[in-house]
PDB file of N, CA and C in Angstrom:
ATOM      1  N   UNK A   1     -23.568  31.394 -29.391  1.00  0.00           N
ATOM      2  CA  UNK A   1     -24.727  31.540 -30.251  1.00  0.00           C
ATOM      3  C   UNK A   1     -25.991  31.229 -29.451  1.00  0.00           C
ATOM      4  N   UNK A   2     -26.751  32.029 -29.648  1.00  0.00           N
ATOM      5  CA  UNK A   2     -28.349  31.740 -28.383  1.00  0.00           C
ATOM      6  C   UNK A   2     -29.089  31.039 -29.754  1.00  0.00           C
ATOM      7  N   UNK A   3     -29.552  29.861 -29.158  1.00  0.00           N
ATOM      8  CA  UNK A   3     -30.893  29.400 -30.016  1.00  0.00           C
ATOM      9  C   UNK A   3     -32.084  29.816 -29.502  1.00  0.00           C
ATOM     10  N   UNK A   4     -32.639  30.092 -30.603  1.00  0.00           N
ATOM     11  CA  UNK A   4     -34.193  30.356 -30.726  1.00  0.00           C
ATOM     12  C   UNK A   4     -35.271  30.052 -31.938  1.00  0.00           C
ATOM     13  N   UNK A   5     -36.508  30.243 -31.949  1.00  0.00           N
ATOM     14  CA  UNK A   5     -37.009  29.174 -33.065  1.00  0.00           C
ATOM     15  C   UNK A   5     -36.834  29.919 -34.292  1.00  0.00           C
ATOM     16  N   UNK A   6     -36.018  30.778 -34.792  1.00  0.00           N
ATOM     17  CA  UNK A   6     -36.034  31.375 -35.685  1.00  0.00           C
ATOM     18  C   UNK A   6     -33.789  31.052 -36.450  1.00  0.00           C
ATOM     19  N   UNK A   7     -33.651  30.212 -35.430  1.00  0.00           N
ATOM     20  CA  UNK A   7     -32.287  29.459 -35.621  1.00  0.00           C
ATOM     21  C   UNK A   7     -32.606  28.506 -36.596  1.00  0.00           C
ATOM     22  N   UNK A   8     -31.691  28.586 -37.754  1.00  0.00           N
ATOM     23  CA  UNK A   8     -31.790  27.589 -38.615  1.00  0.00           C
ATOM     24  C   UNK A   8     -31.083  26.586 -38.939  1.00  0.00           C
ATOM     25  N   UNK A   9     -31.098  25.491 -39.364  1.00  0.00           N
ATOM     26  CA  UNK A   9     -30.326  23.998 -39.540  1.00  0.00           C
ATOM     27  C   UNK A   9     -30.902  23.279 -40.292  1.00  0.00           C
ATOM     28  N   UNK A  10     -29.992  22.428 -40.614  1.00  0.00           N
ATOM     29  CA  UNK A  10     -30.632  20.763 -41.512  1.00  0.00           C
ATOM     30  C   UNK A  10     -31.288  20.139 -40.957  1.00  0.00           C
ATOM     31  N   UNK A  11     -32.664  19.950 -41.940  1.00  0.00           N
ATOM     32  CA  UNK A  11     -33.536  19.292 -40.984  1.00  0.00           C
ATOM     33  C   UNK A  11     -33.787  18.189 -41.489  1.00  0.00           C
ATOM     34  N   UNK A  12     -33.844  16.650 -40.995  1.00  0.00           N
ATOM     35  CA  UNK A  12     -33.609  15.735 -41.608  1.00  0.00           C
ATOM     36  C   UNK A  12     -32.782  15.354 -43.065  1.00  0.00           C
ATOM     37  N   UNK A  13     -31.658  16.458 -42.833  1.00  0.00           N
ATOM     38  CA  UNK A  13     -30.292  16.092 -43.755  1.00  0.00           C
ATOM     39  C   UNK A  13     -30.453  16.538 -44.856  1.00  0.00           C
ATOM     40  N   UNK A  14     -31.958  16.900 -45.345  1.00  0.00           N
ATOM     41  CA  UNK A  14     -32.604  17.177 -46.783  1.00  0.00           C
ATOM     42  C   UNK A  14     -32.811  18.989 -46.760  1.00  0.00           C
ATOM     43  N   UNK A  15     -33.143  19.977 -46.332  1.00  0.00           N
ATOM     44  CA  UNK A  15     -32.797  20.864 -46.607  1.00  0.00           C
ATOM     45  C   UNK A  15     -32.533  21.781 -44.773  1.00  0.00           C
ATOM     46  N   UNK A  16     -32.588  23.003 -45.323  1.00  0.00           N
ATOM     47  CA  UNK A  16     -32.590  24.439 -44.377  1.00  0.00           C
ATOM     48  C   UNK A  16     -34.079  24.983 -43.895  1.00  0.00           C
ATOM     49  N   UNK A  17     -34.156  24.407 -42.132  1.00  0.00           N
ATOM     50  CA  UNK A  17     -35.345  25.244 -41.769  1.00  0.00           C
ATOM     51  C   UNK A  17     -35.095  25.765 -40.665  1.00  0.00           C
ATOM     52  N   UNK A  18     -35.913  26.698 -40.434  1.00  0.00           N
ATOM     53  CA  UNK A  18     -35.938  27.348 -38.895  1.00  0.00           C
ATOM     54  C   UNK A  18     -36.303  26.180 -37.948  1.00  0.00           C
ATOM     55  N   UNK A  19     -35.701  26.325 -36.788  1.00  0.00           N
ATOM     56  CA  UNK A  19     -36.698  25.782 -35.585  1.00  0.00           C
ATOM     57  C   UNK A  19     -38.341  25.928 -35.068  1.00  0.00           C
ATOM     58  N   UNK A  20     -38.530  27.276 -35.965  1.00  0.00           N
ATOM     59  CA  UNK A  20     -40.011  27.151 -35.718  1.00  0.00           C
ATOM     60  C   UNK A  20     -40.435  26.372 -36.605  1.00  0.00           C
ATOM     61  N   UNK A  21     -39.929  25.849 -37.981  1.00  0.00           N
ATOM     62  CA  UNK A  21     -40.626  25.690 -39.103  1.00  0.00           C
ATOM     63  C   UNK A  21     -40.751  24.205 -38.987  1.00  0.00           C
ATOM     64  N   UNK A  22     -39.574  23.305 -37.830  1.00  0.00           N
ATOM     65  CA  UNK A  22     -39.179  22.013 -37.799  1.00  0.00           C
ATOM     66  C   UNK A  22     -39.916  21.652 -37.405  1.00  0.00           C
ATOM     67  N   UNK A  23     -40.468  22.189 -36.168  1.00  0.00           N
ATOM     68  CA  UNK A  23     -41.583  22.120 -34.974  1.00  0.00           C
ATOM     69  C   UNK A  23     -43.230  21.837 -35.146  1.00  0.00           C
ATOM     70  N   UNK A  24     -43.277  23.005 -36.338  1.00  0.00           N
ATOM     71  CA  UNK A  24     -44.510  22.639 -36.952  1.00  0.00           C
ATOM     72  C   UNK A  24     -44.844  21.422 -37.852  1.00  0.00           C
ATOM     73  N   UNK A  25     -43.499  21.286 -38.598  1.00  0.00           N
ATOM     74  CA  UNK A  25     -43.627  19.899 -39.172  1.00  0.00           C
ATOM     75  C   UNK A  25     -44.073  18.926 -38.493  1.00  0.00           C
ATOM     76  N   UNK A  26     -43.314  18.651 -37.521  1.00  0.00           N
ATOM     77  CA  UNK A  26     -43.763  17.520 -36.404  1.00  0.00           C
ATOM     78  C   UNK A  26     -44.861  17.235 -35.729  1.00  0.00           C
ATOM     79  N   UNK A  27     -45.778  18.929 -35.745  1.00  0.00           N
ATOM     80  CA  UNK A  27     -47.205  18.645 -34.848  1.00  0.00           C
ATOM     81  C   UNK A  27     -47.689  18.606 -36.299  1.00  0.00           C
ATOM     82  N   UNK A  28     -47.728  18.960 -37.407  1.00  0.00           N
ATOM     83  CA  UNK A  28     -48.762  18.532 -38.713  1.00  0.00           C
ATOM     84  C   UNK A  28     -48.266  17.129 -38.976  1.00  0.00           C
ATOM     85  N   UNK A  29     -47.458  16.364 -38.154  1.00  0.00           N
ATOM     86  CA  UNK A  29     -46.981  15.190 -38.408  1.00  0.00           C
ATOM     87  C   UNK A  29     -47.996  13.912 -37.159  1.00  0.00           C
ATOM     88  N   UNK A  30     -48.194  14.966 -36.626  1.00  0.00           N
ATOM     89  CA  UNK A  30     -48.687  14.167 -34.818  1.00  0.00           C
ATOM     90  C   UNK A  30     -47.078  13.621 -33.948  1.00  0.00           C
ATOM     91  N   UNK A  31     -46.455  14.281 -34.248  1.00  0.00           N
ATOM     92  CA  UNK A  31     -44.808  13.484 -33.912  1.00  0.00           C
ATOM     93  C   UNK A  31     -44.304  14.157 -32.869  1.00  0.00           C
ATOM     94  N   UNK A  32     -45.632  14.946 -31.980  1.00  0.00           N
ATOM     95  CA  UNK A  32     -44.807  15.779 -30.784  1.00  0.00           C
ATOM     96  C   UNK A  32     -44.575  14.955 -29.779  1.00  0.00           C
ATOM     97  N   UNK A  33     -43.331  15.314 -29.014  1.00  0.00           N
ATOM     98  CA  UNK A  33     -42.994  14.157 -27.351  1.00  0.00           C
ATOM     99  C   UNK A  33     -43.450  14.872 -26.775  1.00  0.00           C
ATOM    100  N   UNK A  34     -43.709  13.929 -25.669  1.00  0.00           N
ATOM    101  CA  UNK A  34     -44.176  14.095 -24.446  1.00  0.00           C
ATOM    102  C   UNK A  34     -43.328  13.639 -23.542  1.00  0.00           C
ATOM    103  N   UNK A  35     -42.396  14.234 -22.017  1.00  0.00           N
ATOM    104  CA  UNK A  35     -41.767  13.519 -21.154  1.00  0.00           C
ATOM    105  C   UNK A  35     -42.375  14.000 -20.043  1.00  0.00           C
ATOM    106  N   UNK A  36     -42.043  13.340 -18.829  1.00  0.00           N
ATOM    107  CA  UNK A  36     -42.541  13.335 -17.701  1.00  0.00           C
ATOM    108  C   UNK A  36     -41.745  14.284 -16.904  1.00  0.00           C
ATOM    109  N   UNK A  37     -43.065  14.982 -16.287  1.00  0.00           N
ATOM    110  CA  UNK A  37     -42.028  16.555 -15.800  1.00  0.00           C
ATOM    111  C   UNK A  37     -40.848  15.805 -14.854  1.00  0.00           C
ATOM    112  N   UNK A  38     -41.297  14.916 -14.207  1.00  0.00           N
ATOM    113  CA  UNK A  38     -39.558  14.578 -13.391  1.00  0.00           C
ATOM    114  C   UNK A  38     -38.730  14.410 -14.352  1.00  0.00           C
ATOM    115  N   UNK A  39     -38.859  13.905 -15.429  1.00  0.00           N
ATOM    116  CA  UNK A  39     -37.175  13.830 -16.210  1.00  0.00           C
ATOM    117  C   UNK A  39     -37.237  15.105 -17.166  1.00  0.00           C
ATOM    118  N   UNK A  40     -38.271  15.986 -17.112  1.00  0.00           N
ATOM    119  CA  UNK A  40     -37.784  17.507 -17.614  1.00  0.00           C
ATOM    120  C   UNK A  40     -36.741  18.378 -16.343  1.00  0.00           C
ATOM    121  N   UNK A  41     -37.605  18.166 -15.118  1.00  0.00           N
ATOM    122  CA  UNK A  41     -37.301  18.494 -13.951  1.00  0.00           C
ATOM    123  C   UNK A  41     -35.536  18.267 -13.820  1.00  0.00           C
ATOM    124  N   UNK A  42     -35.143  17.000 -14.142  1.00  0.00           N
ATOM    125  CA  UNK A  42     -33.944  16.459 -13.569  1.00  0.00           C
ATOM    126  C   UNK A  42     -32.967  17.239 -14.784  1.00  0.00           C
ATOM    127  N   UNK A  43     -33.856  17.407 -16.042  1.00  0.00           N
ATOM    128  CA  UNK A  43     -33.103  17.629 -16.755  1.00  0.00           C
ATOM    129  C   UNK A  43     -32.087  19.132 -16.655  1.00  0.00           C
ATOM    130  N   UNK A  44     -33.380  19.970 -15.882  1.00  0.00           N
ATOM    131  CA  UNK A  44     -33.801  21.802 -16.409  1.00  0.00           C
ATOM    132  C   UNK A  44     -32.551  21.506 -14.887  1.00  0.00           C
ATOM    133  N   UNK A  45     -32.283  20.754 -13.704  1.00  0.00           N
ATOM    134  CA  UNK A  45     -31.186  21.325 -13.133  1.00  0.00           C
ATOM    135  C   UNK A  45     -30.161  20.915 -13.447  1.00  0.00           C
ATOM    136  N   UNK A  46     -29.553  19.805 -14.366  1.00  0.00           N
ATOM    137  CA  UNK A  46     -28.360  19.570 -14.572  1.00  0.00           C
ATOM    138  C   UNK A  46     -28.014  20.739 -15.649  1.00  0.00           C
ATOM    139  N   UNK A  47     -29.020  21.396 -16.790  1.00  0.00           N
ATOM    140  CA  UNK A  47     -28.781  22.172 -17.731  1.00  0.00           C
ATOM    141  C   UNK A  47     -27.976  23.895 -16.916  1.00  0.00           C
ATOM    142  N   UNK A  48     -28.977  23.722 -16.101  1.00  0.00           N
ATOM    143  CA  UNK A  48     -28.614  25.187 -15.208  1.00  0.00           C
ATOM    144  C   UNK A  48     -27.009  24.752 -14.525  1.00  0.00           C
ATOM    145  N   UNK A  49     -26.861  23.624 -13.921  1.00  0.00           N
ATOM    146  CA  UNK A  49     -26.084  23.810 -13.027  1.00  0.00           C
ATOM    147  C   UNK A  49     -24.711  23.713 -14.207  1.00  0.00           C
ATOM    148  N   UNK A  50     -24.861  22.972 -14.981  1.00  0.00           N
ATOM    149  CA  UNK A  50     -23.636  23.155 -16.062  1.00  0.00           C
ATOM    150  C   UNK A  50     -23.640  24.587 -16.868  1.00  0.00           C
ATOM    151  N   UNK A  51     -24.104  25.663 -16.862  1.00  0.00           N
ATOM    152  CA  UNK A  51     -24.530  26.302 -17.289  1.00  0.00           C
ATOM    153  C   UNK A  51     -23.683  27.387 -16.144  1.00  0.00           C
ATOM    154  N   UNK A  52     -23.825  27.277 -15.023  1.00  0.00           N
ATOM    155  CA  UNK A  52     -23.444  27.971 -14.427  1.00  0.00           C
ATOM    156  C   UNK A  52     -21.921  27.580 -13.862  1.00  0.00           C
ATOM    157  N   UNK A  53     -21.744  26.566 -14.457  1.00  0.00           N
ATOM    158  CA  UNK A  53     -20.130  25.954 -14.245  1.00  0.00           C
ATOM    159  C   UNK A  53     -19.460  26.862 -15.558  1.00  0.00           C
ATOM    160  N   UNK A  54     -19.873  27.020 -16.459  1.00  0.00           N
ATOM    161  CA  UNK A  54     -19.239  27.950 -17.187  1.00  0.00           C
ATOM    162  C   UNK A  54     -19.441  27.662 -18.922  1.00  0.00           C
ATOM    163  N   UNK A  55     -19.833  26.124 -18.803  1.00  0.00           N
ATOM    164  CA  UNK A  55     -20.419  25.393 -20.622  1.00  0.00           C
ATOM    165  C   UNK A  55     -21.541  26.561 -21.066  1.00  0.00           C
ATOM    166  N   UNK A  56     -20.877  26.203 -22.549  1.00  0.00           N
ATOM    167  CA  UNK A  56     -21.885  26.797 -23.440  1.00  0.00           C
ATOM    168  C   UNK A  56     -23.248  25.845 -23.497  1.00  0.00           C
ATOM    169  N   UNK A  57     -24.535  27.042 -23.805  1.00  0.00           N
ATOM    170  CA  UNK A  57     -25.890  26.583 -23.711  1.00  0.00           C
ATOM    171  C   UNK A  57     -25.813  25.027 -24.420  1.00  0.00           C
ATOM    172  N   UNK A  58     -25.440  24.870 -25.505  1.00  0.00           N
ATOM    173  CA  UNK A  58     -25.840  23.809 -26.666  1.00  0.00           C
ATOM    174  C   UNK A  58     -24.606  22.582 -25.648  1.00  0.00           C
ATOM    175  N   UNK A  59     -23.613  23.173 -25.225  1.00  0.00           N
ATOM    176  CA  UNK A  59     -23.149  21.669 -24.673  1.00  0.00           C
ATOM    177  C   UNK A  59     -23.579  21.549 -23.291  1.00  0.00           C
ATOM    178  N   UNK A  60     -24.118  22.302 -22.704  1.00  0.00           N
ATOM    179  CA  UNK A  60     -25.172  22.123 -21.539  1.00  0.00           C
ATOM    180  C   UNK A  60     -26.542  21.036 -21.691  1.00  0.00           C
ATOM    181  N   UNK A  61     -26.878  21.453 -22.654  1.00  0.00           N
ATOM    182  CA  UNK A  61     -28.346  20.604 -23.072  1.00  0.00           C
ATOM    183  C   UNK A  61     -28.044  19.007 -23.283  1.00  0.00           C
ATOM    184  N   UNK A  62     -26.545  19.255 -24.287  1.00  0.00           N
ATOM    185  CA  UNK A  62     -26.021  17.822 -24.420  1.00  0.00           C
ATOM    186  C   UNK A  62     -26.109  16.908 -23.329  1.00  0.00           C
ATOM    187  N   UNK A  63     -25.383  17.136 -22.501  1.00  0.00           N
ATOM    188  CA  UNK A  63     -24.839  16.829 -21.329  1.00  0.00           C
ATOM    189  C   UNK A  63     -26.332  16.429 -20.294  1.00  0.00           C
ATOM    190  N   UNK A  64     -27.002  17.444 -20.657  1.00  0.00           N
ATOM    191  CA  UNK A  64     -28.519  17.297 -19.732  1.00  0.00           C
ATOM    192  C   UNK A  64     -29.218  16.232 -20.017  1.00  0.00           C
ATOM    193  N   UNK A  65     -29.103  16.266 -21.610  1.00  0.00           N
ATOM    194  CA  UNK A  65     -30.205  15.231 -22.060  1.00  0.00           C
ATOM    195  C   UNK A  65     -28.988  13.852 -21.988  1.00  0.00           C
ATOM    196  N   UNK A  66     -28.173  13.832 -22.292  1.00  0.00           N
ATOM    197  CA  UNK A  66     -27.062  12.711 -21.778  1.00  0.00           C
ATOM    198  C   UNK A  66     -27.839  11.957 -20.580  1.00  0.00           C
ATOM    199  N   UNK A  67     -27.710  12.485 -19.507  1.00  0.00           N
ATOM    200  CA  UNK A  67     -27.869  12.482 -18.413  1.00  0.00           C
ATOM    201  C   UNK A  67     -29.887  11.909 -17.925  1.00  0.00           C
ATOM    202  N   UNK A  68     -30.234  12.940 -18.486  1.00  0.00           N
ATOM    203  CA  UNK A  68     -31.431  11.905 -18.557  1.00  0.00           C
ATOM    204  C   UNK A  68     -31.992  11.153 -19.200  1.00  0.00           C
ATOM    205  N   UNK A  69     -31.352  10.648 -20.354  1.00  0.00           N
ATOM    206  CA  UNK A  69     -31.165   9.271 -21.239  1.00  0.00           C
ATOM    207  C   UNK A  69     -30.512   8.327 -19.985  1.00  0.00           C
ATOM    208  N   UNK A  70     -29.507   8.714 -19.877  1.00  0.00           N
ATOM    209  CA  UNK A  70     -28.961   7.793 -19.052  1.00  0.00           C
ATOM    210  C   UNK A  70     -29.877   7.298 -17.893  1.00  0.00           C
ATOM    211  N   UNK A  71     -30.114   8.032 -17.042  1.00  0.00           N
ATOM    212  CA  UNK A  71     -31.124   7.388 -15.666  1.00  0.00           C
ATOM    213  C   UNK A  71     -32.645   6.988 -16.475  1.00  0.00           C
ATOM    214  N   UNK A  72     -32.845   7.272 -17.433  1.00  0.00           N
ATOM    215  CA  UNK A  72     -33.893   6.490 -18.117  1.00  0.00           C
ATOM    216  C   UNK A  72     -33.922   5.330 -18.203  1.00  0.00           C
ATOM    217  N   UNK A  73     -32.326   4.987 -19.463  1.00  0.00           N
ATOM    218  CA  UNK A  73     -31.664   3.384 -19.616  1.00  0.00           C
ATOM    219  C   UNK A  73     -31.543   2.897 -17.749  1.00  0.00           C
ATOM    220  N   UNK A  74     -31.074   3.449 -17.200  1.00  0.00           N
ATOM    221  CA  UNK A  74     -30.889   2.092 -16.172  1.00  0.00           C
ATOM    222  C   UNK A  74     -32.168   1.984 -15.500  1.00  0.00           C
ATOM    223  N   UNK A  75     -32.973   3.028 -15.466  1.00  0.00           N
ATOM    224  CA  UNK A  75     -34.403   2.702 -14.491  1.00  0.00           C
ATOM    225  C   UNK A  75     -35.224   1.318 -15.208  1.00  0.00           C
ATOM    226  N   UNK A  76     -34.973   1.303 -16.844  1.00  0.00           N
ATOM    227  CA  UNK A  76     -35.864   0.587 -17.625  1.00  0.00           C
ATOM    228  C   UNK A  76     -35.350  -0.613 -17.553  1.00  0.00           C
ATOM    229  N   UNK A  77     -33.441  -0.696 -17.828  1.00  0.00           N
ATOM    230  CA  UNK A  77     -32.916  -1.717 -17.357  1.00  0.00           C
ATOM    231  C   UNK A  77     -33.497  -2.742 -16.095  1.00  0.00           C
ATOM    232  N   UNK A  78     -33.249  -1.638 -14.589  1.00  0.00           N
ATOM    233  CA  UNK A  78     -33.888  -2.544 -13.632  1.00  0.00           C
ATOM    234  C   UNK A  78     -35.364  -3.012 -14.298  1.00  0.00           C
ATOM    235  N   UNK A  79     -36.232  -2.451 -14.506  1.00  0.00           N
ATOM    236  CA  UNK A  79     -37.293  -2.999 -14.614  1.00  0.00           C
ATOM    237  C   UNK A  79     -37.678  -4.345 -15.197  1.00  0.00           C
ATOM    238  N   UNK A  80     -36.695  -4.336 -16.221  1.00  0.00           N
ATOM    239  CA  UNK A  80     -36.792  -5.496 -17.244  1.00  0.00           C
ATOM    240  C   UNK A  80     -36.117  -6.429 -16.347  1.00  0.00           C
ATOM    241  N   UNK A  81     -35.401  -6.236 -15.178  1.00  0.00           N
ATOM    242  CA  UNK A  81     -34.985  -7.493 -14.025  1.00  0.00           C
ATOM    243  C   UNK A  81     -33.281  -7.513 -14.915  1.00  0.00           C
ATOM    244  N   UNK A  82     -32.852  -6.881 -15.838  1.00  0.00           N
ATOM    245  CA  UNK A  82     -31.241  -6.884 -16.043  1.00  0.00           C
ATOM    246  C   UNK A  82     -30.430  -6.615 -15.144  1.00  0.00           C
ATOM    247  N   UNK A  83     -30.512  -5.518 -14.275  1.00  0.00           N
ATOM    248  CA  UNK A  83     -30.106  -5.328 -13.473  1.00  0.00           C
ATOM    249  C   UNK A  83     -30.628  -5.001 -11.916  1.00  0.00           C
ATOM    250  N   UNK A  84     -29.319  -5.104 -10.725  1.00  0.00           N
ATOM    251  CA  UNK A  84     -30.242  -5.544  -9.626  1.00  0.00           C
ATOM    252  C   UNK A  84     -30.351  -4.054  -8.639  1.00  0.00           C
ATOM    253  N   UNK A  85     -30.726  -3.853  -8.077  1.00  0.00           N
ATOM    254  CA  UNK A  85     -31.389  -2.486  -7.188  1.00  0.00           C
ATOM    255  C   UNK A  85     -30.129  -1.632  -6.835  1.00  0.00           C
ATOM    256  N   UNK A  86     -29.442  -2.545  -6.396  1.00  0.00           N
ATOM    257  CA  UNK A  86     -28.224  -1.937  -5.808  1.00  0.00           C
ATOM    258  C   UNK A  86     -27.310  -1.924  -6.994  1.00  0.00           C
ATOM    259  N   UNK A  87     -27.258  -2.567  -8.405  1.00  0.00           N
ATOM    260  CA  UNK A  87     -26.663  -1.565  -9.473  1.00  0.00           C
ATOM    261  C   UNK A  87     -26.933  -0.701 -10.183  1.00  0.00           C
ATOM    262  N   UNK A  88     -28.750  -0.169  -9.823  1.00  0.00           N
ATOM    263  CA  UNK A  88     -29.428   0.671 -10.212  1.00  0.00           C
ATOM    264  C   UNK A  88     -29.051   2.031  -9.375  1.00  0.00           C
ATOM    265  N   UNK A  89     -28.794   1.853  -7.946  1.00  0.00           N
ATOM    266  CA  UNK A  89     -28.397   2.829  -7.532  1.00  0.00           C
ATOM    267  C   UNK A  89     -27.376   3.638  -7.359  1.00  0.00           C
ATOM    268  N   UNK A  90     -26.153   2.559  -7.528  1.00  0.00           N
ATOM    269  CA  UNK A  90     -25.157   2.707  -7.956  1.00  0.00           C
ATOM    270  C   UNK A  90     -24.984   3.436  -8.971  1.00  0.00           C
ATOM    271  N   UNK A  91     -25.842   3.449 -10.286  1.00  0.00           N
ATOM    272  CA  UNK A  91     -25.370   4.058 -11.657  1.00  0.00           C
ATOM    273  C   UNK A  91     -25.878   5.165 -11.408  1.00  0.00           C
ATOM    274  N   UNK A  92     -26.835   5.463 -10.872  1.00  0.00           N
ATOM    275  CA  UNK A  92     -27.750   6.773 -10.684  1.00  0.00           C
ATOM    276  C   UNK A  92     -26.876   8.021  -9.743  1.00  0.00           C
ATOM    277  N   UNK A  93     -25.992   7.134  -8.399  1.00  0.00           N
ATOM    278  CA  UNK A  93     -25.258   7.541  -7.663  1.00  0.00           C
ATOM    279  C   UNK A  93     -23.863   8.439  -8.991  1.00  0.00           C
ATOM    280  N   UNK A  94     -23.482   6.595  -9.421  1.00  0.00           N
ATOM    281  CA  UNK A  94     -22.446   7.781 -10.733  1.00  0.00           C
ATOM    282  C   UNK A  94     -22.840   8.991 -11.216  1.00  0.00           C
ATOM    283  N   UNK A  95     -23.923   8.856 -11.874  1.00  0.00           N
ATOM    284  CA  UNK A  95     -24.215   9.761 -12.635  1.00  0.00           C
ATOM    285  C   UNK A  95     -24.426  11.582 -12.023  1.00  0.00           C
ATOM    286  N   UNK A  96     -25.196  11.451 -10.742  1.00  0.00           N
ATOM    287  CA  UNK A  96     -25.004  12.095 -10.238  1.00  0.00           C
ATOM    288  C   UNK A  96     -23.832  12.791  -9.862  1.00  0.00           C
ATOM    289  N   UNK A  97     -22.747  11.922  -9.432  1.00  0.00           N
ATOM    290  CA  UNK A  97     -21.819  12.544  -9.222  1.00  0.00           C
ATOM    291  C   UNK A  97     -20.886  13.319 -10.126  1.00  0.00           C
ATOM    292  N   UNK A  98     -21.191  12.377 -11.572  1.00  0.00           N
ATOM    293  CA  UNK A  98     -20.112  13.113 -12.980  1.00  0.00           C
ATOM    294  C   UNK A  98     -20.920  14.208 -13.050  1.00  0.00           C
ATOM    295  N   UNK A  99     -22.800  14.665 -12.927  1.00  0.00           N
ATOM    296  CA  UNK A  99     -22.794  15.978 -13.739  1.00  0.00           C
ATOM    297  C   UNK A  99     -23.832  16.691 -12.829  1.00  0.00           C
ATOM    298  N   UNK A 100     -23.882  16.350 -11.464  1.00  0.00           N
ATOM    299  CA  UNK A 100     -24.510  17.283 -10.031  1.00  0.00           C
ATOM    300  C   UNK A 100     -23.605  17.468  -8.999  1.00  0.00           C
ATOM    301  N   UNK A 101     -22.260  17.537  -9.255  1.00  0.00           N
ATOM    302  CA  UNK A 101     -21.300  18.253  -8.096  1.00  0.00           C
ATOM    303  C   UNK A 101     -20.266  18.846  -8.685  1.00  0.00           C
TER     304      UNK A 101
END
């Protein structure tokens, strides 16, 4: 199934809207994100490269945004001093390896 903004779903559990229609809610809401092109960046090649391993689009994205949730949590982790440099790199190293080879 290709999504596009004219794909429809439950939108906050309460009824049926398009993706364009969700979208607009959110900017007449002020509720648009903003991320930082490196973790769009990190995201747009794990999406492609699973993508070209053979996953469907929607469990590609999963997996993408997985993935840069994840190196998010441990970057913020180190920061907060929880964890130490070398288990920061370590997890980043994992991660890499479960969904960039």
């Amino acid at each position: 199934m290709k999504i596009t903004l004219d794909t429809r779903f439950n939108f906050n559990g309460s009824h049926v809207v398009t993706l364009r229609e969700a979208v607009q809610q959110l900017r007449e809401r002020d509720l648009a994100c903003t991320v930082a092109a490196e973790t769009v960046e990190r995201k747009v090649v794990v999406f492609s490269d699973c993508v070209e391993r053979g996953f469907t689009p929607l469990r590609s994205e999963i997996m993408a945004a997985y993935y840069a949730a994840s190196r998010e949590a441990t970057a913020e982790a180190f920061e907060q001093g929880l964890i130490t440099r070398g288990e920061l790199e370590a997890q980043q190293a994992a991660l890499a390896r479960q969904f960039l080879s």
